[in-house]
PDB file of N, CA and C in Angstrom:
ATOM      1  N   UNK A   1     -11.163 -13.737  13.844  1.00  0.00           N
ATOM      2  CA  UNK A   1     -10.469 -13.651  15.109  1.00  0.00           C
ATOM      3  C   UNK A   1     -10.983 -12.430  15.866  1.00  0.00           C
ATOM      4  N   UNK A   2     -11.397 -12.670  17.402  1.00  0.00           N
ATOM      5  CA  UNK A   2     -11.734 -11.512  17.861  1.00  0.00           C
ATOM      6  C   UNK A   2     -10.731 -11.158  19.224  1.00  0.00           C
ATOM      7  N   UNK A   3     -10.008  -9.652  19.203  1.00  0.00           N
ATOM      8  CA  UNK A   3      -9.641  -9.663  20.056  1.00  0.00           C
ATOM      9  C   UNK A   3     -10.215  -8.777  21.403  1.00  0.00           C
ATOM     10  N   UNK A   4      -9.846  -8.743  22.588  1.00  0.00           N
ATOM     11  CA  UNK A   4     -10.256  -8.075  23.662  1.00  0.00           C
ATOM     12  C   UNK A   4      -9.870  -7.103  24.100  1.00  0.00           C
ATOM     13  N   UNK A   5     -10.264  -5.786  24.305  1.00  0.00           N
ATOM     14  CA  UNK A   5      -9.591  -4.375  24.859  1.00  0.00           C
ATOM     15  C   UNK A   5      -8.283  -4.658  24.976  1.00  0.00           C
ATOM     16  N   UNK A   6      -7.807  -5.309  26.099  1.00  0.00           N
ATOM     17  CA  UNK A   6      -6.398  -5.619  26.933  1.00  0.00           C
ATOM     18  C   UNK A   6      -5.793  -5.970  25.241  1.00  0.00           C
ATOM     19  N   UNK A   7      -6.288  -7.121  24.794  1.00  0.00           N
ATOM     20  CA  UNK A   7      -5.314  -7.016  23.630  1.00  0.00           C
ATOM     21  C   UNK A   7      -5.221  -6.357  22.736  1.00  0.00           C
ATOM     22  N   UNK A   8      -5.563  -5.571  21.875  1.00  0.00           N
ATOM     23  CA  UNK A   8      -5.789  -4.151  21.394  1.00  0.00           C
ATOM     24  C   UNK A   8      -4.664  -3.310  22.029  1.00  0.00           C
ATOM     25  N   UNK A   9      -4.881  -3.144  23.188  1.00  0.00           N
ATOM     26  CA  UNK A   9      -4.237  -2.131  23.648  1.00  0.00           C
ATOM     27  C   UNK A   9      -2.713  -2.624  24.028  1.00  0.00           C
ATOM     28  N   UNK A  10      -2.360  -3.679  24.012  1.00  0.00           N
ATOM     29  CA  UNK A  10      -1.445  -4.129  23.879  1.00  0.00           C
ATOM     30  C   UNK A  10      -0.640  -4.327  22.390  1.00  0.00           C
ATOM     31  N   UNK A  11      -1.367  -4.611  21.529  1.00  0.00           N
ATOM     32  CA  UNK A  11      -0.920  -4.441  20.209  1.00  0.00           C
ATOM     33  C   UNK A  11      -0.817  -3.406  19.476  1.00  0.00           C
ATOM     34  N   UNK A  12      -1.696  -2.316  19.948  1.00  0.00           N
ATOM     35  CA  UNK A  12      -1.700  -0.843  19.788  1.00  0.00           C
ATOM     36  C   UNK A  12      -0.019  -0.501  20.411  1.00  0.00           C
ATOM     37  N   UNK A  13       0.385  -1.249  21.369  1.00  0.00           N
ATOM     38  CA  UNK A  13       1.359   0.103  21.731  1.00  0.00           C
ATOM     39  C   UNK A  13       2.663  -0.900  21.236  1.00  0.00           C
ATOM     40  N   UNK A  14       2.571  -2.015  21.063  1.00  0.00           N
ATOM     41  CA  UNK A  14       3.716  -2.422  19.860  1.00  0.00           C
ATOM     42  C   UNK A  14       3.832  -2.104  18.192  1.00  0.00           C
ATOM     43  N   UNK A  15       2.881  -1.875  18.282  1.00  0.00           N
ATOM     44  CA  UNK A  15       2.371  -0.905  16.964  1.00  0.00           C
ATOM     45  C   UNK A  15       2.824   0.484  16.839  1.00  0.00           C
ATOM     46  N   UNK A  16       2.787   0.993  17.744  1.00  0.00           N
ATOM     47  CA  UNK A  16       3.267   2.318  17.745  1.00  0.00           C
ATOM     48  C   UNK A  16       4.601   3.059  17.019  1.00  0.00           C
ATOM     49  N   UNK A  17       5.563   2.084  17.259  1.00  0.00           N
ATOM     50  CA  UNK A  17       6.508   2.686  16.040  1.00  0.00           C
ATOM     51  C   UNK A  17       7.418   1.630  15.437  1.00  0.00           C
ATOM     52  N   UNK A  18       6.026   0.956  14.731  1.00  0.00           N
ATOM     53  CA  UNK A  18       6.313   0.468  13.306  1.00  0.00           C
ATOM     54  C   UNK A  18       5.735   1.489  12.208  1.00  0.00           C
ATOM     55  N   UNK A  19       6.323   1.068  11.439  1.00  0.00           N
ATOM     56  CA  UNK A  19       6.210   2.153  10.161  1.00  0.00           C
ATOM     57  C   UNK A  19       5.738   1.165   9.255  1.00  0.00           C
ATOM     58  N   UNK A  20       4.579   1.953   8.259  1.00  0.00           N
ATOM     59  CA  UNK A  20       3.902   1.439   7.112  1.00  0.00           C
ATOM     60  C   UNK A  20       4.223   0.318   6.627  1.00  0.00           C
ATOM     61  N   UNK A  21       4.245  -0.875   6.631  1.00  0.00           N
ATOM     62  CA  UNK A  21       4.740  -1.916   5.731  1.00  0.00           C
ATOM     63  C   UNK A  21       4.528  -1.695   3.756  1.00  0.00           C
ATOM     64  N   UNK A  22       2.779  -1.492   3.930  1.00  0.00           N
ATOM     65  CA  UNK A  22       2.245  -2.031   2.535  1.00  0.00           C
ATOM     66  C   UNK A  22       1.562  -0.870   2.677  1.00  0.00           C
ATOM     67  N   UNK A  23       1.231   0.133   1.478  1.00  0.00           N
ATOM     68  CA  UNK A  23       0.452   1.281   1.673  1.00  0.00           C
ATOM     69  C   UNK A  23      -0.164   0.879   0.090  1.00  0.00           C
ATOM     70  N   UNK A  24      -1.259   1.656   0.384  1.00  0.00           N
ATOM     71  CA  UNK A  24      -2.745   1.811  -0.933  1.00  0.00           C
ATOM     72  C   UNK A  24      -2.446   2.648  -1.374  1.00  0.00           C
ATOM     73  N   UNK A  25      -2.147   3.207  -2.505  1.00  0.00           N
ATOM     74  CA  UNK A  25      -2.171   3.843  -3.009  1.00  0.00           C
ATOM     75  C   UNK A  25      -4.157   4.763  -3.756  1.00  0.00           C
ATOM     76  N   UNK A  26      -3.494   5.845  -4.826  1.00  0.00           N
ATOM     77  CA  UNK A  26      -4.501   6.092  -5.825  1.00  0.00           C
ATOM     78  C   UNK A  26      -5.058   5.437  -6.547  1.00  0.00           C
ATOM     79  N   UNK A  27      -4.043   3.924  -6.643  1.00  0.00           N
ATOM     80  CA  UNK A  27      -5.190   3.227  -8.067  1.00  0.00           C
ATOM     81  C   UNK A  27      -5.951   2.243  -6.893  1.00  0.00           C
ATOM     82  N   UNK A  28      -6.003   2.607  -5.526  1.00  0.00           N
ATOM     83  CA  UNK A  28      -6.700   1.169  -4.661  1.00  0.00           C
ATOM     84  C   UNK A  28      -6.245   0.246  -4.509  1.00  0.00           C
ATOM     85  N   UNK A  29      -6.286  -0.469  -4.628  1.00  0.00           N
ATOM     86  CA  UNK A  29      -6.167  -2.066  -3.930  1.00  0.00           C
ATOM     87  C   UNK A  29      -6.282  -2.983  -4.951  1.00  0.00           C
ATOM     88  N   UNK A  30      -5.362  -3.021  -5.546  1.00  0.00           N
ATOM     89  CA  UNK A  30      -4.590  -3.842  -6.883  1.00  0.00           C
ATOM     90  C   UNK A  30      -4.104  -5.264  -6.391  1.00  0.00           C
ATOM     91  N   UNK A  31      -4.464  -6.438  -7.446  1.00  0.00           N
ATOM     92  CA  UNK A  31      -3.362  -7.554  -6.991  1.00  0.00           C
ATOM     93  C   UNK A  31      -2.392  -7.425  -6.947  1.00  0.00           C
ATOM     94  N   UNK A  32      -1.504  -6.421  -6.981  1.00  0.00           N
ATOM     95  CA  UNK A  32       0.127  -6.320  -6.597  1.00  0.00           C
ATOM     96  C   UNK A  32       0.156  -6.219  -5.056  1.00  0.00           C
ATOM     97  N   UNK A  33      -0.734  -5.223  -4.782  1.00  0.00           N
ATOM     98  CA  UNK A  33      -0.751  -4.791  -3.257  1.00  0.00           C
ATOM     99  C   UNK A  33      -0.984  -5.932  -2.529  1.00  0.00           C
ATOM    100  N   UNK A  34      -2.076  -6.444  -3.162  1.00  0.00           N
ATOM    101  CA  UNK A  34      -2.712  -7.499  -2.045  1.00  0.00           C
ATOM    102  C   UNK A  34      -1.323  -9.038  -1.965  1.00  0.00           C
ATOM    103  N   UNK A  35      -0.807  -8.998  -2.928  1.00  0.00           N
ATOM    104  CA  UNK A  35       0.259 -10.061  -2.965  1.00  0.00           C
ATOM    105  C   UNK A  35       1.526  -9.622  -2.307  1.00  0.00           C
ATOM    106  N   UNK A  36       1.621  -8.372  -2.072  1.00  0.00           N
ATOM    107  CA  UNK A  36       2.428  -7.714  -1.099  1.00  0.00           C
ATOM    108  C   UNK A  36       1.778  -7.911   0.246  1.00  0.00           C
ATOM    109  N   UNK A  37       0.573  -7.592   0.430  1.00  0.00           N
ATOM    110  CA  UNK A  37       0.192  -7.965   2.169  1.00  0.00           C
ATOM    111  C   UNK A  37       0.354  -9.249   2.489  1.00  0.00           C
ATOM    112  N   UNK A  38      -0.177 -10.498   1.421  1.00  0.00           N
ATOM    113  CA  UNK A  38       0.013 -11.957   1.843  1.00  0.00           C
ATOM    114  C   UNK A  38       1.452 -12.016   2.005  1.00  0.00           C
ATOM    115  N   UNK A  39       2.523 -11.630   1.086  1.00  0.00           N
ATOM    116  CA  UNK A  39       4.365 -12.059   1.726  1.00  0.00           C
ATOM    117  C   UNK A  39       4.493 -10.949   2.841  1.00  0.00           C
ATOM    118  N   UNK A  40       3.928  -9.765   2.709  1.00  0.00           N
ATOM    119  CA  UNK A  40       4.596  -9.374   4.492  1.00  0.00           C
ATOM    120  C   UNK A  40       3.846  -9.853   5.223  1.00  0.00           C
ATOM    121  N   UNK A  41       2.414 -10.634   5.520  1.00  0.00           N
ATOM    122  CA  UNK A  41       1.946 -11.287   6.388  1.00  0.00           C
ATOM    123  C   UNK A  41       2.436 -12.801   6.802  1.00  0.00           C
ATOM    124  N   UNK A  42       3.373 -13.090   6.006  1.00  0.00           N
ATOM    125  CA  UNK A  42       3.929 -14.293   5.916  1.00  0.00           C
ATOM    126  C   UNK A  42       5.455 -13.643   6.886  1.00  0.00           C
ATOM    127  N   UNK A  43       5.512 -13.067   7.092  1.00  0.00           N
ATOM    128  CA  UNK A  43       7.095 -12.320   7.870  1.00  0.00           C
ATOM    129  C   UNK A  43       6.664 -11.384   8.868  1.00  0.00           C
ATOM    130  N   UNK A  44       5.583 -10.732   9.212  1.00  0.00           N
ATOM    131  CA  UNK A  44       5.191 -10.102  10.432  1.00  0.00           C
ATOM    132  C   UNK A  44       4.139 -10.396  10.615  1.00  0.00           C
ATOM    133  N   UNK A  45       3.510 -10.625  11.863  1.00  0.00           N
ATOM    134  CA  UNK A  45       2.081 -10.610  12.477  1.00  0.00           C
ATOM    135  C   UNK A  45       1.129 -10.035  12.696  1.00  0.00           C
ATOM    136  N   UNK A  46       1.949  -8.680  13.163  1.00  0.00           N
ATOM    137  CA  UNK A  46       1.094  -7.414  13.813  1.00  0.00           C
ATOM    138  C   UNK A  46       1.566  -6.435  12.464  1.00  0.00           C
ATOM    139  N   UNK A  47       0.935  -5.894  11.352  1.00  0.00           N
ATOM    140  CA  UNK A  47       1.134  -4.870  10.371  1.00  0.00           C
ATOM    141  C   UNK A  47       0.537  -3.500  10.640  1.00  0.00           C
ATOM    142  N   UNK A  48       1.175  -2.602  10.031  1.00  0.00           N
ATOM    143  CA  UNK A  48       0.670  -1.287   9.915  1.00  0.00           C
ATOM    144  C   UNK A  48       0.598  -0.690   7.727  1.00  0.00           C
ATOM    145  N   UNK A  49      -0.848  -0.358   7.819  1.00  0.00           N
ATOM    146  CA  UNK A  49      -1.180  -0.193   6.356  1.00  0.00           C
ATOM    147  C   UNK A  49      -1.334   1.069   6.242  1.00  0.00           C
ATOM    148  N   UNK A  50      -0.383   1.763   5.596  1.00  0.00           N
ATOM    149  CA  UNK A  50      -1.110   3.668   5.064  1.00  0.00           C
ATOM    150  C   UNK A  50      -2.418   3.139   3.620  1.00  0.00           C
ATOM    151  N   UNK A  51      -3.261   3.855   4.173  1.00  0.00           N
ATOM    152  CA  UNK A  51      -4.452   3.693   2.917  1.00  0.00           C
ATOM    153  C   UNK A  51      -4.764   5.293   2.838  1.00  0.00           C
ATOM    154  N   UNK A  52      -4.439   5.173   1.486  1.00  0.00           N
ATOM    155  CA  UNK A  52      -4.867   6.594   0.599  1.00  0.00           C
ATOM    156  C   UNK A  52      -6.326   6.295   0.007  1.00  0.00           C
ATOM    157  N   UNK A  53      -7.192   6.928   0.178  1.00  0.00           N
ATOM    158  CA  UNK A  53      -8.705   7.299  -0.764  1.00  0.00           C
ATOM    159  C   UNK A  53      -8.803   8.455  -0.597  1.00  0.00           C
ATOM    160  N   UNK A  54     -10.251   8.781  -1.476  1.00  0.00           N
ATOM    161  CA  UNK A  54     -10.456  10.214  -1.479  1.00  0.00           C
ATOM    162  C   UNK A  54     -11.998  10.240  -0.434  1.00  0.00           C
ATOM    163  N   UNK A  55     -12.263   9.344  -0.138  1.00  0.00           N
ATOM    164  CA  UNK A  55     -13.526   9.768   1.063  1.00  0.00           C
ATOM    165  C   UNK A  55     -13.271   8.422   1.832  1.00  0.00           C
ATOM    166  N   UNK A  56     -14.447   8.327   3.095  1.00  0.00           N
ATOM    167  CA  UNK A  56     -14.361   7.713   4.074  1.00  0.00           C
ATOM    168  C   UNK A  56     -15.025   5.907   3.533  1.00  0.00           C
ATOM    169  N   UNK A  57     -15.951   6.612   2.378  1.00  0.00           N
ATOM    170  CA  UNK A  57     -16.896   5.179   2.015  1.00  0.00           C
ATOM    171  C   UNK A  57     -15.989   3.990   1.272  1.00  0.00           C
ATOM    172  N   UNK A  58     -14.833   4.996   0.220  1.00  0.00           N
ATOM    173  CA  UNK A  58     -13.960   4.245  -0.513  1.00  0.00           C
ATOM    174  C   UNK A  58     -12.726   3.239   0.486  1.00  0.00           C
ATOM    175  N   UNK A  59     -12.099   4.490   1.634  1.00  0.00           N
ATOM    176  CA  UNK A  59     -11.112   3.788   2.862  1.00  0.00           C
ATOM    177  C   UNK A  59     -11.842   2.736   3.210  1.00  0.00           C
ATOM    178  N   UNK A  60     -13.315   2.450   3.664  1.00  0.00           N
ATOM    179  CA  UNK A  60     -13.946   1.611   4.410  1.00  0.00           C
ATOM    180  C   UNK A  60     -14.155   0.467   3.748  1.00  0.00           C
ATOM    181  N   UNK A  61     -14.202   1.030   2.434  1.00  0.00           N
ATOM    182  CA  UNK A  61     -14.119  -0.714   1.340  1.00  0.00           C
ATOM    183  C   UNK A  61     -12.980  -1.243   1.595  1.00  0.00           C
ATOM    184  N   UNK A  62     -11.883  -0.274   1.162  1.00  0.00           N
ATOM    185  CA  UNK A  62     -10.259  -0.816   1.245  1.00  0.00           C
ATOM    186  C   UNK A  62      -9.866  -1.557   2.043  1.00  0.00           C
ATOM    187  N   UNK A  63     -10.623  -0.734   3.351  1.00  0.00           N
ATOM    188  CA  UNK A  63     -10.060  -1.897   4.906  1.00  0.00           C
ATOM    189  C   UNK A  63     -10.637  -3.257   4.620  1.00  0.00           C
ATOM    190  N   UNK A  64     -11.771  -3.464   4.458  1.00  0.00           N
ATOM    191  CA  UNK A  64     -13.003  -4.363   4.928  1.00  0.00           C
ATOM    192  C   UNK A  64     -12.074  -5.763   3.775  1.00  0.00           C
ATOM    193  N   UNK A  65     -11.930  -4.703   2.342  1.00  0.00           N
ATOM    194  CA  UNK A  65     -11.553  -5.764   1.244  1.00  0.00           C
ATOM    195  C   UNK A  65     -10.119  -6.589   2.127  1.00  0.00           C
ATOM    196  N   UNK A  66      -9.172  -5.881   2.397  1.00  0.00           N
ATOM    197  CA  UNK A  66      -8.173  -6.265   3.101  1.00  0.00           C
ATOM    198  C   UNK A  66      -8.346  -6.984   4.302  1.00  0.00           C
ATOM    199  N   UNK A  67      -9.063  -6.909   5.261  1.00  0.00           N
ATOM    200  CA  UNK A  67      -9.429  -7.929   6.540  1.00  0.00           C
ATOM    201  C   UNK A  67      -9.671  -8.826   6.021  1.00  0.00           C
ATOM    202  N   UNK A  68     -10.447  -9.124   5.310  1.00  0.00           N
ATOM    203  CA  UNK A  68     -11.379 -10.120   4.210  1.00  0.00           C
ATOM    204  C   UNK A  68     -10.338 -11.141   3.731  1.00  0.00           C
ATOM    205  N   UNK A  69      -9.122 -10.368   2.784  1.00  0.00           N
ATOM    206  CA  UNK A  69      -8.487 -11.395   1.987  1.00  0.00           C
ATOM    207  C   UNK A  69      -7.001 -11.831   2.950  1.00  0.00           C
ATOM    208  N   UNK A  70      -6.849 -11.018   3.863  1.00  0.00           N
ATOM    209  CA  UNK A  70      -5.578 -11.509   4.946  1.00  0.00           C
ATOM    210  C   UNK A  70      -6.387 -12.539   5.488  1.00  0.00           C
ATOM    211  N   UNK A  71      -7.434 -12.239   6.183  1.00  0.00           N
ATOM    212  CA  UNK A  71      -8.227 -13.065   7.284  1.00  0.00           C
ATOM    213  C   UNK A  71      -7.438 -12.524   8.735  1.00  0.00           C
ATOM    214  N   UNK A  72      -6.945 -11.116   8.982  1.00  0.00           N
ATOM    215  CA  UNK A  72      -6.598 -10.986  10.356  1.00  0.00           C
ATOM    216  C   UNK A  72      -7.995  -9.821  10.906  1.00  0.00           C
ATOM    217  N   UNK A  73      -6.762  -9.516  12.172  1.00  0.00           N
ATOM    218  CA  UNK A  73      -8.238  -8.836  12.768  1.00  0.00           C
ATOM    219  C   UNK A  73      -7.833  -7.075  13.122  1.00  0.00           C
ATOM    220  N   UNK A  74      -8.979  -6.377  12.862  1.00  0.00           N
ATOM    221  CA  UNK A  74      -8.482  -5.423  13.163  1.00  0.00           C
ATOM    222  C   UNK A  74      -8.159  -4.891  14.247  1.00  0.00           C
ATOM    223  N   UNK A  75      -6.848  -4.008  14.637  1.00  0.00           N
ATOM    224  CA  UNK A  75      -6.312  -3.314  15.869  1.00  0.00           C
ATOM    225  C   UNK A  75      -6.702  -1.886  15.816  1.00  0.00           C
ATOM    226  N   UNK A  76      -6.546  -1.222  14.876  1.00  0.00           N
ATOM    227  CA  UNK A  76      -6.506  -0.060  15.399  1.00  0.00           C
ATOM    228  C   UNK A  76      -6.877   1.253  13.771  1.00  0.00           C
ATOM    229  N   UNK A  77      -7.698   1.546  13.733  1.00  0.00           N
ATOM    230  CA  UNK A  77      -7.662   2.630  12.269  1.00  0.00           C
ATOM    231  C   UNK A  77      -7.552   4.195  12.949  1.00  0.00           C
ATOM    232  N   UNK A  78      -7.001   4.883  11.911  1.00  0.00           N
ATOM    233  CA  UNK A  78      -6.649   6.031  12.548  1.00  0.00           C
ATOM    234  C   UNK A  78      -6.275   7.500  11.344  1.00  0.00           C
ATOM    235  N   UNK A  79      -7.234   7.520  10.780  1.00  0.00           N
ATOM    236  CA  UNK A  79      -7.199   8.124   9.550  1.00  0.00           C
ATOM    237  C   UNK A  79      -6.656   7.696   8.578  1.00  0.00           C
ATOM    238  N   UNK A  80      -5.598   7.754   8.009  1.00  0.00           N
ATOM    239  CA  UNK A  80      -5.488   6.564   6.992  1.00  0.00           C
ATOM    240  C   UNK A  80      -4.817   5.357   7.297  1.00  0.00           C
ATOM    241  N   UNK A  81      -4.408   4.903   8.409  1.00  0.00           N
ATOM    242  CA  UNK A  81      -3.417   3.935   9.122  1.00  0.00           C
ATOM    243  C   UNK A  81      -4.349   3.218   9.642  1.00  0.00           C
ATOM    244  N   UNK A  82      -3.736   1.956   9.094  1.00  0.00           N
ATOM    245  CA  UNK A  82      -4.986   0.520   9.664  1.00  0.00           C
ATOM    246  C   UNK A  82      -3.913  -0.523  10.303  1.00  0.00           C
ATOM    247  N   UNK A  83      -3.532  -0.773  11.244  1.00  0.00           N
ATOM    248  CA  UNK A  83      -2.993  -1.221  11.999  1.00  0.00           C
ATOM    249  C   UNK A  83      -3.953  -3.135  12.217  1.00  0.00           C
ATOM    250  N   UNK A  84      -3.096  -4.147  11.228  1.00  0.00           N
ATOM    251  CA  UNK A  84      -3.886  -5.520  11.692  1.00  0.00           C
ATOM    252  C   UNK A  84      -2.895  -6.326  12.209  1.00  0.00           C
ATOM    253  N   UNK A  85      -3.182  -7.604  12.872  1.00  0.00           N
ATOM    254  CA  UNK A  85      -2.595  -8.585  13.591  1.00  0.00           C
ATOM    255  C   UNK A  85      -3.454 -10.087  13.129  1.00  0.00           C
ATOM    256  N   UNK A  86      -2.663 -10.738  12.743  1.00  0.00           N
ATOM    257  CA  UNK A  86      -2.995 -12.337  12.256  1.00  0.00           C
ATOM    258  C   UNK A  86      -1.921 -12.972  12.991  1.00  0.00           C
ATOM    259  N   UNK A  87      -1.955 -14.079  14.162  1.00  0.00           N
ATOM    260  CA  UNK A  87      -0.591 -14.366  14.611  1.00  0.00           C
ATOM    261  C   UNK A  87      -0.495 -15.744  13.447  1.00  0.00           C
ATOM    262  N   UNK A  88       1.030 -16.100  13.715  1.00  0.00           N
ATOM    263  CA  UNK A  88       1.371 -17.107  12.606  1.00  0.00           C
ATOM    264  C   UNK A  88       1.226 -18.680  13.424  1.00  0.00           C
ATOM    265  N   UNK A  89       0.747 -19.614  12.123  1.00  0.00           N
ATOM    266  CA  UNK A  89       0.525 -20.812  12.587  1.00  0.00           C
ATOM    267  C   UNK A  89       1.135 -21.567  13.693  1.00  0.00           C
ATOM    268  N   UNK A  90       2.750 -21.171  13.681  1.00  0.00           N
ATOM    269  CA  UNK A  90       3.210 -21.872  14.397  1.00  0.00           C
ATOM    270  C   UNK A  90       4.554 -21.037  14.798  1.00  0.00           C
ATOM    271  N   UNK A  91       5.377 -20.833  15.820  1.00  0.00           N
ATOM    272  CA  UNK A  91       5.837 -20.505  16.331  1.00  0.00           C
ATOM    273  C   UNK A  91       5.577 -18.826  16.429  1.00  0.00           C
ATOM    274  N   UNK A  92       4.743 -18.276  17.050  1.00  0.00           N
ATOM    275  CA  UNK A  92       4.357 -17.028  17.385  1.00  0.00           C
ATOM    276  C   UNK A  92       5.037 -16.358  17.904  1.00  0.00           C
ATOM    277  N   UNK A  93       5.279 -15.226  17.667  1.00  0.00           N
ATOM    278  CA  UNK A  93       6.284 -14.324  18.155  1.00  0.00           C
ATOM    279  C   UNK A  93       5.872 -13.436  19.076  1.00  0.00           C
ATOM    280  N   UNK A  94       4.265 -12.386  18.819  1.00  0.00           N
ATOM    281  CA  UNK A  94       4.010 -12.452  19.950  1.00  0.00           C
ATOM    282  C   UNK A  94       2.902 -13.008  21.108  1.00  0.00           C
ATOM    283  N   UNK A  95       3.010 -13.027  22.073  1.00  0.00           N
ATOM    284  CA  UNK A  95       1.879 -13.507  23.373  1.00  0.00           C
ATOM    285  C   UNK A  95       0.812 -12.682  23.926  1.00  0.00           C
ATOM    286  N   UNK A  96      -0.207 -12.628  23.427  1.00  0.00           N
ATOM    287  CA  UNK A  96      -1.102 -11.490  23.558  1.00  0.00           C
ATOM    288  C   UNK A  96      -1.594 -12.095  25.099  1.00  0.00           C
ATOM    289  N   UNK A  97      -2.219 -11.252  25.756  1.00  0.00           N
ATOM    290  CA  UNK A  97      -2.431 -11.210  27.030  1.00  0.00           C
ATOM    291  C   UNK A  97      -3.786 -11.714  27.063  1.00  0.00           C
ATOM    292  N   UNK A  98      -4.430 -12.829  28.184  1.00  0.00           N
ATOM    293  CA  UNK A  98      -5.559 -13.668  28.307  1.00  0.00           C
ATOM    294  C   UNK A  98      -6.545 -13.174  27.935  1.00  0.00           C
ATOM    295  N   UNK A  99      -6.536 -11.759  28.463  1.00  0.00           N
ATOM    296  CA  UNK A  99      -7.871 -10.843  29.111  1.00  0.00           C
ATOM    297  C   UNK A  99      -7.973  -9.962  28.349  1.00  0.00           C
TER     298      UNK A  99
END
């Protein structure tokens, strides 16, 4: 899914104060975690992820592994906060803007 500035920046600022849903811990990105992102992706659209690593190469796996196995798209990273949006099959909650 690719989105466009306008939407970004629109999902960026509904994003803004949600708080962490699913956070990474030290041991990474465990099938517990990841079975935690599929049921809160099943109940919100637009998520916010705290990811803990110890350098930038390990965070960048973490994200990439996670876009990968949700299948959403990314909004917004921001030191350790990865902010994604997958809208849901059918009755969508929110209406991202055309442009």
């Amino acid at each position: 899914m690719k989105l466009t500035n306008n939407q970004k920046r629109y999902l960026r600022s509904l994003a803004h104060d949600l708080k962490p849903v699913v956070m990474v811990g030290q041991h990474g990105l465990s099938d517990a975690v990841l079975a935690e992102l599929q049921s809160s992706m099943e109940i919100h659209e637009l998520l916010k992820i705290k990811v803990r690593a110890d350098n930038r190469e390990e965070k960048q796996q973490i994200i990439d592994k996670i876009v990968a196995s949700s299948e959403a798209a990314i909004v917004q990273v921001i030191g350790g906060v990865l902010v994604i949006y997958k809208p849901f099959d059918e009755d969508q909650v929110i209406t991202l803007p055309r442009k």
